[in-house]
C-alpha atoms as a PDB file:
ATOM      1  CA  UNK A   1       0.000   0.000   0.000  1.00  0.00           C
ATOM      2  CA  UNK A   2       1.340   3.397  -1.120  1.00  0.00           C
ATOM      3  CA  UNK A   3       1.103   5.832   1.417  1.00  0.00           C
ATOM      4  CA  UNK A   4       0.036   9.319   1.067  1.00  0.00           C
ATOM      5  CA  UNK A   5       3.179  11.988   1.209  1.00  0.00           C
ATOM      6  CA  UNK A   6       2.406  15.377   1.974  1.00  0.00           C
ATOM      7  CA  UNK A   7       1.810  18.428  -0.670  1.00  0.00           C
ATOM      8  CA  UNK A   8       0.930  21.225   0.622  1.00  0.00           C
ATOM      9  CA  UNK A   9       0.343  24.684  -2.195  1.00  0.00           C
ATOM     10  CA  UNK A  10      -0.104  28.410  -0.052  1.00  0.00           C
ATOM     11  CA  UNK A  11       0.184  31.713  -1.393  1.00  0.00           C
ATOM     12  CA  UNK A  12       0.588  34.573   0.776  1.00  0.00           C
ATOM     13  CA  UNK A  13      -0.146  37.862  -0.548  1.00  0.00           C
ATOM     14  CA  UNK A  14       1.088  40.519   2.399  1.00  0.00           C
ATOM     15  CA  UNK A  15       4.696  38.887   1.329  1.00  0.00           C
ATOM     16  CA  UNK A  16       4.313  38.079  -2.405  1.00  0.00           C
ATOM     17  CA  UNK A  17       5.328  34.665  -1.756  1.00  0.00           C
ATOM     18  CA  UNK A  18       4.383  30.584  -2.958  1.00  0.00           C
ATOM     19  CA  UNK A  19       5.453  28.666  -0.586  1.00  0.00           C
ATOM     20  CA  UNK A  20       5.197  24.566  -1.159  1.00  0.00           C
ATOM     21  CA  UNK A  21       5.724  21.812   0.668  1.00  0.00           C
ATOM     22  CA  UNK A  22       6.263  18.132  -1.100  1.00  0.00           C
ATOM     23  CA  UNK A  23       7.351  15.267   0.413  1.00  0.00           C
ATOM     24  CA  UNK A  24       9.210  12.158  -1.178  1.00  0.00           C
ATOM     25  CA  UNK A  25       9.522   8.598  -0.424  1.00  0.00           C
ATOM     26  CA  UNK A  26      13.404   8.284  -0.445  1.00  0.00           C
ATOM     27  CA  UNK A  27      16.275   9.554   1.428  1.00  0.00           C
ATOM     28  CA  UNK A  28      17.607  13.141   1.153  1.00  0.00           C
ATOM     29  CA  UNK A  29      20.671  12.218  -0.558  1.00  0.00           C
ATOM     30  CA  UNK A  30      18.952  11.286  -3.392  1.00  0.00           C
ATOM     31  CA  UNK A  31      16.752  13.962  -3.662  1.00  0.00           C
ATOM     32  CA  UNK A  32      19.251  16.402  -3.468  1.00  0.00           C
ATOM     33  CA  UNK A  33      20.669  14.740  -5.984  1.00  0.00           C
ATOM     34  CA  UNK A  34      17.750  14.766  -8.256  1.00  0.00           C
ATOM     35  CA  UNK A  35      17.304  18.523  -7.919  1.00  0.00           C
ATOM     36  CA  UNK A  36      21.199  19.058  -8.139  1.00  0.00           C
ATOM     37  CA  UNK A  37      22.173  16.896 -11.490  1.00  0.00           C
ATOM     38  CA  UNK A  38      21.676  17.948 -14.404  1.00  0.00           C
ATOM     39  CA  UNK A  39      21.218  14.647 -15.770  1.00  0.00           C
ATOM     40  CA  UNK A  40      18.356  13.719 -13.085  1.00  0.00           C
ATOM     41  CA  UNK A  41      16.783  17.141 -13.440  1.00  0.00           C
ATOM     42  CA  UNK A  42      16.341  17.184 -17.096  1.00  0.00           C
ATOM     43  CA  UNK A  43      14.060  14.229 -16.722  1.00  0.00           C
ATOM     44  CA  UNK A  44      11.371  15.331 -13.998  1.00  0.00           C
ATOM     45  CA  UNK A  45      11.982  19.292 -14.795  1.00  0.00           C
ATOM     46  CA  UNK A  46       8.969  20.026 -16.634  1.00  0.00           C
ATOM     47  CA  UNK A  47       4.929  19.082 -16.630  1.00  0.00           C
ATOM     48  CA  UNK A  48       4.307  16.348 -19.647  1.00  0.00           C
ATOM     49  CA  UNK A  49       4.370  16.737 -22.498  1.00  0.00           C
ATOM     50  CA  UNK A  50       6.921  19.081 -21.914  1.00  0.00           C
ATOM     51  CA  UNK A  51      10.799  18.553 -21.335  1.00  0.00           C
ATOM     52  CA  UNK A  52      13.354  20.067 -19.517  1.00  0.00           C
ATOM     53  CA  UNK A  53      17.055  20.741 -21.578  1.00  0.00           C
ATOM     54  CA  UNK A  54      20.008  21.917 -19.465  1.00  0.00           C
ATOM     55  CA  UNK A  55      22.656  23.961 -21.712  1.00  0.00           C
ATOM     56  CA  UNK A  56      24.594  24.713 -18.894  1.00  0.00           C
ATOM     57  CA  UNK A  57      24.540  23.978 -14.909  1.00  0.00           C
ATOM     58  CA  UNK A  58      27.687  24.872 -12.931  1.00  0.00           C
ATOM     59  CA  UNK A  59      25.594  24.325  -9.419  1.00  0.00           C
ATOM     60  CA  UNK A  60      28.307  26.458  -6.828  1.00  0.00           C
ATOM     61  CA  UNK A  61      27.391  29.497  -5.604  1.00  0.00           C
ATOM     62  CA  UNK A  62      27.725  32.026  -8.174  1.00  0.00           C
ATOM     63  CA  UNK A  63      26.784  29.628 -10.654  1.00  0.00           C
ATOM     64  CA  UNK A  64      23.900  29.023 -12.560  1.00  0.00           C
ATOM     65  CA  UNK A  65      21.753  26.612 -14.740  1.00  0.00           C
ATOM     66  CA  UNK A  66      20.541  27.801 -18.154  1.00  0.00           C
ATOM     67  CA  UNK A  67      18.070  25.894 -19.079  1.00  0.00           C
ATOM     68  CA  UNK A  68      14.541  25.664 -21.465  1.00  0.00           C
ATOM     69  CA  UNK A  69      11.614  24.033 -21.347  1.00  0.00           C
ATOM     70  CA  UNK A  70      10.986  22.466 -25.018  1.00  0.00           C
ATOM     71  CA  UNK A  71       7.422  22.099 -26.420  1.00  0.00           C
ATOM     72  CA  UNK A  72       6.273  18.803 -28.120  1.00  0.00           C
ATOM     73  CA  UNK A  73       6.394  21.079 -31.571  1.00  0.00           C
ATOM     74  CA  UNK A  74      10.310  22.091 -30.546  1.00  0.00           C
ATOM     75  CA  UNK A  75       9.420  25.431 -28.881  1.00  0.00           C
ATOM     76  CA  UNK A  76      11.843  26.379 -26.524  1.00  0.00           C
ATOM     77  CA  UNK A  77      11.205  28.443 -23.459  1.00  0.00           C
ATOM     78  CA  UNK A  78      14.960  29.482 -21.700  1.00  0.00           C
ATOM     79  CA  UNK A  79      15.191  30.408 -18.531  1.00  0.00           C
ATOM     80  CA  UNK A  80      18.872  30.356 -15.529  1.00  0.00           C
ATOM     81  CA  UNK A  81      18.904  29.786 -12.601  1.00  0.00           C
ATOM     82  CA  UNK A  82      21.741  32.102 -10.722  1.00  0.00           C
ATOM     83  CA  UNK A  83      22.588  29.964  -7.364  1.00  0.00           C
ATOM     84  CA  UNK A  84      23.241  32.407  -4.452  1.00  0.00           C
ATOM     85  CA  UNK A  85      23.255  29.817  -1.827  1.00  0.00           C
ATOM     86  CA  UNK A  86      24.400  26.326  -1.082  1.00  0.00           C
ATOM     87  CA  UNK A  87      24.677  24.429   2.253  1.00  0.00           C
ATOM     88  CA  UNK A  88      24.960  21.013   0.930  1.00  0.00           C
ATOM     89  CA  UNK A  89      22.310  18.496   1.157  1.00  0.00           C
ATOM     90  CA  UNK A  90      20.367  21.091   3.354  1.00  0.00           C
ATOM     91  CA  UNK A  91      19.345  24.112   1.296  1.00  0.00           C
ATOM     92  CA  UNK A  92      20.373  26.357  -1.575  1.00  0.00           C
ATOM     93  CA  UNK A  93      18.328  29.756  -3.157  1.00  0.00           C
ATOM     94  CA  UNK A  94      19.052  31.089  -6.522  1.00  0.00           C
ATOM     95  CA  UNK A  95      17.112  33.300  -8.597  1.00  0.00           C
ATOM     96  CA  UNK A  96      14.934  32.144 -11.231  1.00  0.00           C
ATOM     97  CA  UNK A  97      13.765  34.247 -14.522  1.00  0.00           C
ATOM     98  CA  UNK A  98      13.322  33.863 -18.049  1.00  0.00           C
ATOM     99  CA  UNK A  99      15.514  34.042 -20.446  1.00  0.00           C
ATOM    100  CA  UNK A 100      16.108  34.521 -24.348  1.00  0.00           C
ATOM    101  CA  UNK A 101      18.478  31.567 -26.209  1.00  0.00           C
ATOM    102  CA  UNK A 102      21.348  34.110 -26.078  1.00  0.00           C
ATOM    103  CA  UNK A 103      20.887  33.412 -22.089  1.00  0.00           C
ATOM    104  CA  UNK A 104      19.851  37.235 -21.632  1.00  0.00           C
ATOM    105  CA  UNK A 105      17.467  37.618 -18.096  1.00  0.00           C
ATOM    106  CA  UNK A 106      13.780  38.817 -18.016  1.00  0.00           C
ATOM    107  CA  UNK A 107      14.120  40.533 -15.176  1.00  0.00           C
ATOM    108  CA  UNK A 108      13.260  41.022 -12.609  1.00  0.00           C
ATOM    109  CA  UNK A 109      12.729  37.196 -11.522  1.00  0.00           C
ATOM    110  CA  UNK A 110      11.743  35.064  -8.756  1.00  0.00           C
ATOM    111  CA  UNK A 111      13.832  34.322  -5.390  1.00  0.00           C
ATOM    112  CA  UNK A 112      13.641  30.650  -4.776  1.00  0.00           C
ATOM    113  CA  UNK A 113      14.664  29.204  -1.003  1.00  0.00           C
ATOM    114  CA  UNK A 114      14.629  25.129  -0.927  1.00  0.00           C
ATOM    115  CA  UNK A 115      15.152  23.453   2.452  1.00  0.00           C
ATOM    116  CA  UNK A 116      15.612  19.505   2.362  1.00  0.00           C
ATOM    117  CA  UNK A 117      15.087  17.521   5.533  1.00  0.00           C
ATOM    118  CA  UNK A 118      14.610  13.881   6.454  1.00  0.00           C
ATOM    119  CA  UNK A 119      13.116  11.614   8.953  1.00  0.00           C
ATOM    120  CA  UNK A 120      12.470   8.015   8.643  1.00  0.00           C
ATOM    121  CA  UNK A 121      13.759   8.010   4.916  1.00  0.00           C
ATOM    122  CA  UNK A 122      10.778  10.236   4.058  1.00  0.00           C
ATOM    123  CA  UNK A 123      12.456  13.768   2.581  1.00  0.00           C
ATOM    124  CA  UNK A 124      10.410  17.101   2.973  1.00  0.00           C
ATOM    125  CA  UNK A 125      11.492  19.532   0.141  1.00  0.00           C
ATOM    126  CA  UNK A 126      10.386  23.468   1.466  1.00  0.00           C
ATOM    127  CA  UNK A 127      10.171  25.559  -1.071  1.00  0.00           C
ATOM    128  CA  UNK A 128       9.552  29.422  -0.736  1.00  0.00           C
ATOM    129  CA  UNK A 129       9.443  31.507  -3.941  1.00  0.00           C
ATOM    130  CA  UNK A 130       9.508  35.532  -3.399  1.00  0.00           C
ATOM    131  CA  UNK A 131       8.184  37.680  -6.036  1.00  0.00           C
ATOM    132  CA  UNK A 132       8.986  41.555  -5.681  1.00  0.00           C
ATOM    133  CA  UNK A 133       5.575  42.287  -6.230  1.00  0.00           C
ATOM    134  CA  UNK A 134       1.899  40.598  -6.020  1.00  0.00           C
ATOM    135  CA  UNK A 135       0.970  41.816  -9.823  1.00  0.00           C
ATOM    136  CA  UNK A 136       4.068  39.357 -10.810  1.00  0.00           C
ATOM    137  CA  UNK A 137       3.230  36.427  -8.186  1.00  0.00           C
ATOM    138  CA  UNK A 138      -0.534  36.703  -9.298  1.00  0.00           C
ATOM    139  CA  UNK A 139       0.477  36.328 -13.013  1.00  0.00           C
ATOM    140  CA  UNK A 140       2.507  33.634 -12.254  1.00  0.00           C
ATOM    141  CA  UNK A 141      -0.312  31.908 -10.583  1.00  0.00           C
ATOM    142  CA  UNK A 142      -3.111  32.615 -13.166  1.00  0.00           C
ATOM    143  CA  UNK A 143      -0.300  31.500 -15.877  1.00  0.00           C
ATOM    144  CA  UNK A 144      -0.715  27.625 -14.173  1.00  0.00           C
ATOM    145  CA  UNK A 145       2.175  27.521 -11.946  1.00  0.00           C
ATOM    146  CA  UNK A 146       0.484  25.350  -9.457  1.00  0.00           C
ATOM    147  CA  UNK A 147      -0.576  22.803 -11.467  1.00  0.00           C
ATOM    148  CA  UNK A 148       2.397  22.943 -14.125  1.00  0.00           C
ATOM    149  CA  UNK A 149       4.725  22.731 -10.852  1.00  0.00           C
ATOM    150  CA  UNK A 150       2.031  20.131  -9.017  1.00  0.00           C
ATOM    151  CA  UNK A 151       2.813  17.648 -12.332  1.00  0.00           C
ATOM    152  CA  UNK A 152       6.565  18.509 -12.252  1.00  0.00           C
ATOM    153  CA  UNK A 153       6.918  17.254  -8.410  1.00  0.00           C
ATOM    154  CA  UNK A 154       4.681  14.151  -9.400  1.00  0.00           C
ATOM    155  CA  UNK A 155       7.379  13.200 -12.212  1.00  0.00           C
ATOM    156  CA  UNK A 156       9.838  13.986  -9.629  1.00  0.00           C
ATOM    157  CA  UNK A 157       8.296  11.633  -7.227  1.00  0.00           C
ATOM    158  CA  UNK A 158       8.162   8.972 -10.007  1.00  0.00           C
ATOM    159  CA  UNK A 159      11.487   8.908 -11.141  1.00  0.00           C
ATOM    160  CA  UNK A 160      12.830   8.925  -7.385  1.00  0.00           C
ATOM    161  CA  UNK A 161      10.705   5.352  -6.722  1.00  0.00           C
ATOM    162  CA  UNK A 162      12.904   4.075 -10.208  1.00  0.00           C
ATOM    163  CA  UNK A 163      16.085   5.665  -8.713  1.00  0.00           C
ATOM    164  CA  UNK A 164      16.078   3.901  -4.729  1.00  0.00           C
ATOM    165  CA  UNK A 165      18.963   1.774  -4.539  1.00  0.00           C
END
C-alpha cells in the first residue's frame, strides 16, 4: 500500500510569496541529488508533455543553470537559474527568470529558497518563492504555476521510486 506523502500549495499575498511543501519517499541524498544533477533534473523538470534541456549547470554558488523548457512542436522556453546559496544536502536559493536563447534575463525574476530535511527516509522539500511584487506572483499563478509545478513534483516523485537503490 502506497502511502500518502504530503503536498501542501499556499500563497501569501502581504509577502508576495508561494510557498510549497512536497514530500518524497526516499532519502535526502537522493533527492538532493535529483534537484542538483543535471542529468536527473532534465528528466522530472517540466509538466508532460513538456521537457526540460540543461545547456549549462555549474551548481556552486555564483553559478547558474541555463536551461529551457521544449514544447512537443520544438518550442523552446529558456530560462537560468543564478545559485546564491548552497549548504549542501540542506538548502540552496538562486534566482529564477526567463531568459532569451542568447541566455539574456527577463528581469526582474523570482527568489527561490529550498530546504531539504529527512526523517524516517521520508524527505520534505520546502520551497519558498519571493516575487517583488503581487501583480508578478498573481500572473505567475493565473499562468498555471500550481498545477504545471504540481505535475513537475509528481514526475519527480516517479522517477525517485525508479532511482532507490
Amino acid at each position: 500500500m502506497k502511502k500518502t506523502l504530503l503536498f501542501d500549495f499556499t500563497v501569501n499575498k502581504e509577502n508576495n510569496t508561494v510557498n510549497v511543501k512536497r514530500a518524497f519517499n526516499a532519502d535526502r541524498e537522493l533527492v538532493w541529488e535529483a534537484w542538483t544533477n543535471p542529468e536527473i533534473l532534465d528528466q522530472w523538470w517540466a509538466p508532460k508533455p513538456f521537457q526540460s534541456k540543461t545547456k549549462i549547470m555549474d551548481f556552486k554558488v555564483s553559478g547558474r543553470r541555463f536551461y529551457a523548457m521544449v514544447s512537443p512542436e520544438g518550442q523552446e522556453q529558456w530560462a537560468i537559474q543564478k545559485y546564491t546559496s548552497i549548504d549542501p544536502k540542506t538548502n540552496f536559493k538562486f534566482l529564477n527568470a526567463f531568459a532569451d536563447k542568447d541566455e539574456n534575463p527577463d528581469l526582474p525574476g523570482s527568489d527561490w529558497d529550498l530546504t531539504f530535511s529527512e526523517l524516517s527516509g521520508t524527505t520534505t522539500v520546502h520551497i519558498s518563492i519571493y516575487n517583488e511584487s503581487r501583480e508578478r506572483m498573481e500572473n505567475m499563478i493565473a499562468m498555471g504555476f500550481k498545477e504545471g509545478f504540481t505535475m513537475t513534483l509528481n514526475e519527480l516523485d516517479t522517477l525517485l521510486s525508479t532511482l532507490k537503490k
